[in-house]
N, C-alpha and C. Protein backbone atom coordinates (compact mmCIF):
# COMPACT_ATOMS: atom_id res chain seq x y z
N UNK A 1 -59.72 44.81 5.05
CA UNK A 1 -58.92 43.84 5.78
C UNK A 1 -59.39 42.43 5.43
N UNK A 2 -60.54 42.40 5.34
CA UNK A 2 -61.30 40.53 4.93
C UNK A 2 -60.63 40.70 3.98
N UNK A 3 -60.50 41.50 2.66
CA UNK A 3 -60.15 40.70 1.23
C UNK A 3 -58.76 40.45 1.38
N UNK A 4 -57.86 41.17 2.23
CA UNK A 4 -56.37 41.19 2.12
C UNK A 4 -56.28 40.11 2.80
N UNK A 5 -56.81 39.90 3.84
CA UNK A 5 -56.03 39.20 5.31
C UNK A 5 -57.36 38.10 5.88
N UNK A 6 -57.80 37.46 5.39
CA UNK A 6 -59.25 36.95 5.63
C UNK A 6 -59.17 36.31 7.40
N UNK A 7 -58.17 35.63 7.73
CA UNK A 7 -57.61 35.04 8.83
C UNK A 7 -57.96 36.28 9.45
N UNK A 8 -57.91 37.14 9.72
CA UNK A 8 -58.23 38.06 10.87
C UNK A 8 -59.63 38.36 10.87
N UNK A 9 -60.15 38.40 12.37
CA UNK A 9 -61.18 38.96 12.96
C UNK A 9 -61.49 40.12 13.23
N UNK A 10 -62.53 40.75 13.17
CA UNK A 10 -62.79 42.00 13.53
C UNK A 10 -63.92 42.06 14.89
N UNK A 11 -63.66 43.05 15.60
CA UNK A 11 -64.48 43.51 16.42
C UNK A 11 -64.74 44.95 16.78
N UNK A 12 -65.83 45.44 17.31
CA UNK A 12 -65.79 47.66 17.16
C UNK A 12 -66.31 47.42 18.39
N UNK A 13 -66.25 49.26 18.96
CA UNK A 13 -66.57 49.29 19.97
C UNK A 13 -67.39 50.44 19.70
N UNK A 14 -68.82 50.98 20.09
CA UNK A 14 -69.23 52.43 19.88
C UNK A 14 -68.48 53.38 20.19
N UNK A 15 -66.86 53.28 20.61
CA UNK A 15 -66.51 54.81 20.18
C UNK A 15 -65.72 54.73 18.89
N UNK A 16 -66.49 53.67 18.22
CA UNK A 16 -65.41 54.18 16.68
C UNK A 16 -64.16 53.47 16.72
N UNK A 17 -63.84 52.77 17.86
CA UNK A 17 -62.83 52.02 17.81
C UNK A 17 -62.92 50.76 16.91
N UNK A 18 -61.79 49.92 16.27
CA UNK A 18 -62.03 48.66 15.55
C UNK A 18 -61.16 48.78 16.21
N UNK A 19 -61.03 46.78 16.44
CA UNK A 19 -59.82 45.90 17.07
C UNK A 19 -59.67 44.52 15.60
N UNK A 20 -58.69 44.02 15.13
CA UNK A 20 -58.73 43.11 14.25
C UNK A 20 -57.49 42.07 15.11
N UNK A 21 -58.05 40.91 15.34
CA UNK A 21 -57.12 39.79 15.65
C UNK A 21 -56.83 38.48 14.92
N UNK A 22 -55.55 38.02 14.45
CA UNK A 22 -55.21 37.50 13.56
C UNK A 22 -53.89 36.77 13.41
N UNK A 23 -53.42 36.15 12.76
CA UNK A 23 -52.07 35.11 12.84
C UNK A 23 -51.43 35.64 11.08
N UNK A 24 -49.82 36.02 11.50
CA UNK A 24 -49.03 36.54 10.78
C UNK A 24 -48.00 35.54 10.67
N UNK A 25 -47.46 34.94 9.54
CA UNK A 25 -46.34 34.23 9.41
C UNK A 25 -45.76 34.52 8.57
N UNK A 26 -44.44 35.88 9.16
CA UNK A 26 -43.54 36.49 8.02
C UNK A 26 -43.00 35.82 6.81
N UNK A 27 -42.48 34.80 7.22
CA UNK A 27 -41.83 33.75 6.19
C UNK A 27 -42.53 32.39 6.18
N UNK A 28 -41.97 31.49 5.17
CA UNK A 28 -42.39 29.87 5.52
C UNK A 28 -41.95 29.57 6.68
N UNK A 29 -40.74 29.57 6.99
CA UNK A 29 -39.46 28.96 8.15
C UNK A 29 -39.87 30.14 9.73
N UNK A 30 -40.89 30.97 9.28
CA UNK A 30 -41.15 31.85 10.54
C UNK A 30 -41.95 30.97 11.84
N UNK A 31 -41.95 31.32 12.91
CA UNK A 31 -42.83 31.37 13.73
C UNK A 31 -44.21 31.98 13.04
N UNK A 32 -45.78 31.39 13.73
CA UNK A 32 -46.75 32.25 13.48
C UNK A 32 -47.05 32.86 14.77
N UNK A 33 -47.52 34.27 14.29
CA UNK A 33 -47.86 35.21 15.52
C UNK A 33 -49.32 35.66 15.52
N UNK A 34 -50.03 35.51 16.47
CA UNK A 34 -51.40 35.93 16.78
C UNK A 34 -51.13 37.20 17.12
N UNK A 35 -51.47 38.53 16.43
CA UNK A 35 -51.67 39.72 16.50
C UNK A 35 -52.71 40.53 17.14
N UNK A 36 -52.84 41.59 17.68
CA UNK A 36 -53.65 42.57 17.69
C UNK A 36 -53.84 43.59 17.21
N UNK A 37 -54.31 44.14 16.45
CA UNK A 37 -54.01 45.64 16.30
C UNK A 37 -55.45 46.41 16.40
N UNK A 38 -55.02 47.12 17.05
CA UNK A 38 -56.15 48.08 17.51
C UNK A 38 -56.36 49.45 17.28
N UNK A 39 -57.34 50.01 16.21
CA UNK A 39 -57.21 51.17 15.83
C UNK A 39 -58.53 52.21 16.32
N UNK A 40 -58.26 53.49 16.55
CA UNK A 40 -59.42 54.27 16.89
C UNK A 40 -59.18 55.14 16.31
N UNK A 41 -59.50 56.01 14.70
CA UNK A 41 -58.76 57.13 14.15
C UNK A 41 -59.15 58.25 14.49
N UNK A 42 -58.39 59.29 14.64
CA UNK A 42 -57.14 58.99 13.35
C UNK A 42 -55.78 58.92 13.93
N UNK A 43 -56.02 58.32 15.15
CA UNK A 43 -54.64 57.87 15.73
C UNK A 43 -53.58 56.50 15.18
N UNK A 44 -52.94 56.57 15.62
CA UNK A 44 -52.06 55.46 15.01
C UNK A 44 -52.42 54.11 15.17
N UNK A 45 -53.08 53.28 14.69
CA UNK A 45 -53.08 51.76 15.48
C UNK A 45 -52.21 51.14 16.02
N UNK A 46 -52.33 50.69 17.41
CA UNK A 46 -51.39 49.92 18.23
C UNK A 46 -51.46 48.43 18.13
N UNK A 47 -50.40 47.90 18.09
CA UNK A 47 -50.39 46.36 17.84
C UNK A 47 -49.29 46.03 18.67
N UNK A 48 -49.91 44.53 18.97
CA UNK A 48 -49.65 43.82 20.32
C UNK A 48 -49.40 42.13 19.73
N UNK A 49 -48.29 41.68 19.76
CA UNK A 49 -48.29 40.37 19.57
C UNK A 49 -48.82 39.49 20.45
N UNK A 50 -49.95 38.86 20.29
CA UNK A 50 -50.65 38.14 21.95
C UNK A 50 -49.73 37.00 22.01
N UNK A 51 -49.38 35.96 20.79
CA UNK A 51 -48.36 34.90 21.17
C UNK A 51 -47.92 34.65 19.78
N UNK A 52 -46.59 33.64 20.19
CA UNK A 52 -46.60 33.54 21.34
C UNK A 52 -45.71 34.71 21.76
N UNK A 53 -45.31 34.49 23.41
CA UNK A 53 -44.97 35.76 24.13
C UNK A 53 -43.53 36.24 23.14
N UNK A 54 -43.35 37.68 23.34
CA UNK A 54 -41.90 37.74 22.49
C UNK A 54 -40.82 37.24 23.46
N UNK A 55 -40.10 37.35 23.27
CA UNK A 55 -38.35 37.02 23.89
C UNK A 55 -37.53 37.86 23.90
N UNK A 56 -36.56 37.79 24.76
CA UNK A 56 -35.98 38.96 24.72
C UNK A 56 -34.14 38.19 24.80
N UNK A 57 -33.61 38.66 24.28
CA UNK A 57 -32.31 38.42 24.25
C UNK A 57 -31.81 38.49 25.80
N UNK A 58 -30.65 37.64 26.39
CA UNK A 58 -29.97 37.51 27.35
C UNK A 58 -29.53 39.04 27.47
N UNK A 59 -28.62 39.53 25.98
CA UNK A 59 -27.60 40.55 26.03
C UNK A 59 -28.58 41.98 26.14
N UNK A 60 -29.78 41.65 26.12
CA UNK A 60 -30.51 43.08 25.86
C UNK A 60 -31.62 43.49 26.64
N UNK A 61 -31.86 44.80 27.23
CA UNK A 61 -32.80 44.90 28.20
C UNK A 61 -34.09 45.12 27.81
N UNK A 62 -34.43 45.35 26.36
CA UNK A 62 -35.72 44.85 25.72
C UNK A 62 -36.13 44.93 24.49
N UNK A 63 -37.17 44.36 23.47
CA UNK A 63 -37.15 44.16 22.23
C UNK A 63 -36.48 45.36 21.34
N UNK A 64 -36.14 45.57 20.56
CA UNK A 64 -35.85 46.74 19.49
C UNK A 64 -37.70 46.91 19.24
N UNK A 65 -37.64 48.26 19.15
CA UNK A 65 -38.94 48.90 18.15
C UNK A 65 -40.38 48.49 18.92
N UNK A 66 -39.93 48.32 20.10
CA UNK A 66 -41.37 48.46 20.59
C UNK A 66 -41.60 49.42 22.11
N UNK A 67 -42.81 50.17 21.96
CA UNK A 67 -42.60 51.16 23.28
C UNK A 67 -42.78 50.23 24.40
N UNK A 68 -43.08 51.66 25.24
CA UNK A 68 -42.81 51.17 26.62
C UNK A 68 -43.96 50.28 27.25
N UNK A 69 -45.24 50.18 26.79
CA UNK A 69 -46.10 49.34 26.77
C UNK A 69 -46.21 48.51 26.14
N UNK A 70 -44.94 47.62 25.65
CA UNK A 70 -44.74 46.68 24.71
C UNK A 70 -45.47 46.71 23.43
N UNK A 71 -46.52 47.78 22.89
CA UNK A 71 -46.75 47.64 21.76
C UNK A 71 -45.65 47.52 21.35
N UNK A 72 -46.10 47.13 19.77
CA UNK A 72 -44.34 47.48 18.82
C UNK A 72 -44.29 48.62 17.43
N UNK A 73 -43.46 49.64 17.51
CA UNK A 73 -43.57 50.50 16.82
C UNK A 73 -42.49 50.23 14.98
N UNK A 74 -43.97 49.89 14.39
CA UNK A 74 -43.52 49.61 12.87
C UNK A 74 -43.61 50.72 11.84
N UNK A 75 -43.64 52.22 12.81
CA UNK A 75 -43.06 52.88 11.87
C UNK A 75 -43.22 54.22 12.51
N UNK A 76 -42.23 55.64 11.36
CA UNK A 76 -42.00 56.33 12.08
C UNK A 76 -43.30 57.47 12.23
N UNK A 77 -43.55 58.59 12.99
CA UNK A 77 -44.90 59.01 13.17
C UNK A 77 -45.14 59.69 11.44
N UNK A 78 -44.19 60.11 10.99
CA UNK A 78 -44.33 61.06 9.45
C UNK A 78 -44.95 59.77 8.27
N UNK A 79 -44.78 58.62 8.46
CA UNK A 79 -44.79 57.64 7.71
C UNK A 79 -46.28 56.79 7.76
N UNK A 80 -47.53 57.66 8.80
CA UNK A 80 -48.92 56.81 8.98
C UNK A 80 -49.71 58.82 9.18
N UNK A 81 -51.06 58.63 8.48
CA UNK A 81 -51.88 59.19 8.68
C UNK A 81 -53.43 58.65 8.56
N UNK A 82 -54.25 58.99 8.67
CA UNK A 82 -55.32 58.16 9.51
C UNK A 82 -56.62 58.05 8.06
N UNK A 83 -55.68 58.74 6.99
CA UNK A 83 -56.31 57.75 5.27
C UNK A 83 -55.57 56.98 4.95
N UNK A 84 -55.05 56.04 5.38
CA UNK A 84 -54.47 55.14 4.85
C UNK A 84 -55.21 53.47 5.73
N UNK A 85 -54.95 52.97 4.95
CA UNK A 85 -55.52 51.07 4.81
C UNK A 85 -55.17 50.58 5.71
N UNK A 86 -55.48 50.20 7.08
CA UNK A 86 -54.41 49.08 7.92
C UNK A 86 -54.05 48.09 6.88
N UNK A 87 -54.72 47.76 6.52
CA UNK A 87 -54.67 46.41 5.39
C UNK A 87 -53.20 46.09 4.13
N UNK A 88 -53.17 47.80 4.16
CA UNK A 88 -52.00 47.47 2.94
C UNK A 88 -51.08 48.28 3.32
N UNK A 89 -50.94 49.01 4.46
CA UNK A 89 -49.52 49.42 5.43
C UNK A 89 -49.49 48.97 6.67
N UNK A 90 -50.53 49.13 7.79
CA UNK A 90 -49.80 48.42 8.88
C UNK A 90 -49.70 46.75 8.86
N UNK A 91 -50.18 45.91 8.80
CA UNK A 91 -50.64 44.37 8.18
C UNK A 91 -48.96 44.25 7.51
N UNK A 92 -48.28 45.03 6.27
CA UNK A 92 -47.14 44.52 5.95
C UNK A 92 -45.96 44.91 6.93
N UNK A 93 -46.31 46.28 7.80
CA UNK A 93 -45.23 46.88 8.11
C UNK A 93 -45.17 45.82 9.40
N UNK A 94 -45.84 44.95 10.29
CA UNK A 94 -46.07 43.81 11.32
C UNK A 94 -44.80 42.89 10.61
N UNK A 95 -45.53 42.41 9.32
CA UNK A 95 -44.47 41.14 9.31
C UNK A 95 -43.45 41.96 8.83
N UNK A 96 -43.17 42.83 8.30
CA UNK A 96 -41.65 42.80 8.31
C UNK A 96 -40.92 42.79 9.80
N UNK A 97 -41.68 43.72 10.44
CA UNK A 97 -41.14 44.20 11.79
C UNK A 97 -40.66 42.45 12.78
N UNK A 98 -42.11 41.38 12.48
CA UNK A 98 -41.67 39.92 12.95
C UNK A 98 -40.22 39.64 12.21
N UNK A 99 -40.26 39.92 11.15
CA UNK A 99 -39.31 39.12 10.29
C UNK A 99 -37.51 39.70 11.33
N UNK A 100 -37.65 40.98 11.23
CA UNK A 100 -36.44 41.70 11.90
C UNK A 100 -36.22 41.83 13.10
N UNK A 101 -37.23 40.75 13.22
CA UNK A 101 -37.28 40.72 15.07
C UNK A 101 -36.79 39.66 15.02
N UNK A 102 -37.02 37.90 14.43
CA UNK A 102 -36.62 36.85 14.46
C UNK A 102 -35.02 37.06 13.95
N UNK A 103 -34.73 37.65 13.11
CA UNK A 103 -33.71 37.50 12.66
C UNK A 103 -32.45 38.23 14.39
N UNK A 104 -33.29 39.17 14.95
CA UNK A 104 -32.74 39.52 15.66
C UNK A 104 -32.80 38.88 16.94
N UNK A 105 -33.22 38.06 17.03
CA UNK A 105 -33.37 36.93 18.12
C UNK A 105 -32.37 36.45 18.13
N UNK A 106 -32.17 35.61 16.41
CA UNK A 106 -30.48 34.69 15.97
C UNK A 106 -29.24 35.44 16.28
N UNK A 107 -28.97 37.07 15.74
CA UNK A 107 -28.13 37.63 15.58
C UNK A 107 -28.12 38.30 16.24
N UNK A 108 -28.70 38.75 17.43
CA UNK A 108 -28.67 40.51 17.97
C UNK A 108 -28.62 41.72 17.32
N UNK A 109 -28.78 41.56 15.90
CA UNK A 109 -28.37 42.75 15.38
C UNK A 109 -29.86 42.93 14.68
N UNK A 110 -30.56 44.44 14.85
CA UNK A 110 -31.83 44.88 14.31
C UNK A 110 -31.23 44.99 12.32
N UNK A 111 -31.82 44.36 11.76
CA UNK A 111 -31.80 45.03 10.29
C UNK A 111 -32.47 45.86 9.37
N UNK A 112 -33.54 46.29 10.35
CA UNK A 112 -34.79 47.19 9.89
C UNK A 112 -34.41 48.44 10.03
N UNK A 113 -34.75 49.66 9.72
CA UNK A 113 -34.58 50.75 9.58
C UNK A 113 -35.24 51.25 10.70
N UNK A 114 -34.63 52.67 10.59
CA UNK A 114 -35.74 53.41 12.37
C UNK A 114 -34.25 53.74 12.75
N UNK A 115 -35.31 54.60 14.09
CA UNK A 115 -34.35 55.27 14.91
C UNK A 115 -33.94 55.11 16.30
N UNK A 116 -34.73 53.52 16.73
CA UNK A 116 -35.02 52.66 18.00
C UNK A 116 -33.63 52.13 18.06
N UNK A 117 -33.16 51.42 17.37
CA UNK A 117 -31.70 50.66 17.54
C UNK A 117 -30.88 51.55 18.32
N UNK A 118 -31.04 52.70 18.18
CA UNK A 118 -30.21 53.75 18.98
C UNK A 118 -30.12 54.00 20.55
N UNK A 119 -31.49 53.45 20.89
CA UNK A 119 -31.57 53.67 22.23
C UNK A 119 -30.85 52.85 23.06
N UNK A 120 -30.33 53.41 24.31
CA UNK A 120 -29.81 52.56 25.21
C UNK A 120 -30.37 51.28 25.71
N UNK A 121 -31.91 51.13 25.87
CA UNK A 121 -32.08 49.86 26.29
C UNK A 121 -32.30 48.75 25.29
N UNK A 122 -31.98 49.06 23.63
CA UNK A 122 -31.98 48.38 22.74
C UNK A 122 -30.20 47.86 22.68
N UNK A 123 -29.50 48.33 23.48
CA UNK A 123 -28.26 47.68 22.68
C UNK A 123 -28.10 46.22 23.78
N UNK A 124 -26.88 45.75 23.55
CA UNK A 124 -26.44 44.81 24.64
C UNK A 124 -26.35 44.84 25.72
N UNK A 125 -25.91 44.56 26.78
CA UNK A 125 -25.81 44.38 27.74
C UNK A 125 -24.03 44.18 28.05
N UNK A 126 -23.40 44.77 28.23
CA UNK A 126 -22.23 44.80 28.78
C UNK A 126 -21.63 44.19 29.99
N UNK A 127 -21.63 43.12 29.71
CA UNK A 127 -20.99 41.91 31.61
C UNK A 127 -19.74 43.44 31.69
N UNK A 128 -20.05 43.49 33.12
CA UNK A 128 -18.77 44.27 34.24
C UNK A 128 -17.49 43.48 34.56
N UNK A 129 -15.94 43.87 34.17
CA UNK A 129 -15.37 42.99 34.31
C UNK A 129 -15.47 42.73 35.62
């Protein structure tokens, strides 16, 4: 993670846990986001945007692609196993996930792949006539 991502910090805990905190700026024209991601393997690392806070659309009852504890889920469970790099899959799969999140801020519409867009509390919000 230092050689990829030097901006991020690391911290462990004696159970084998690492936490790395750090600032992601998908694009030039992006917002920057102070990250968390927190891994204990060979579970999945969870990541947490600390700021700034996300947003949530008027029309929608909450972000696309992130669970119910507001982590945000950047990918599907078949697609991470616990040999692989945070550094050179979860670290890219973040900013894309920012990138398709901003864009979905502008547009309401998710452009990322997955199977989250589907859910009911990802779509709009329907005014009652």
């Amino acid at each position: 993670m230092r050689v990829r991502f030097p901006q991020f910090t690391r911290s462990t805990k004696k159970t084998g846990s690492i936490a790395w905190k750090g600032t992601l700026q998908p694009t030039m024209l992006s917002d920057a986001y102070l990250v968390e991601i927190a891994y204990e393997p060979p579970f999945r690392p969870r990541i947490r945007v600390l700021s700034p806070p996300l947003r949530l659309r008027d029309d929608c009852h909450r972000q696309p692609h992130t669970f119910e504890d507001g982590t945000l889920c950047v990918h599907e469970s078949y697609q991470w196993d616990g040999h692989q790099l945070v550094a050179e899959t979860i670290v890219p799969w973040i900013c894309l996930w920012l990138f398709f999140y901003q864009t979905w801020l502008q547009t309401g519409a998710w452009r990322g792949e997955g199977t989250h867009p589907d859910l009911p509390q990802h779509r709009p919000v329907i005014a009652a006539s």
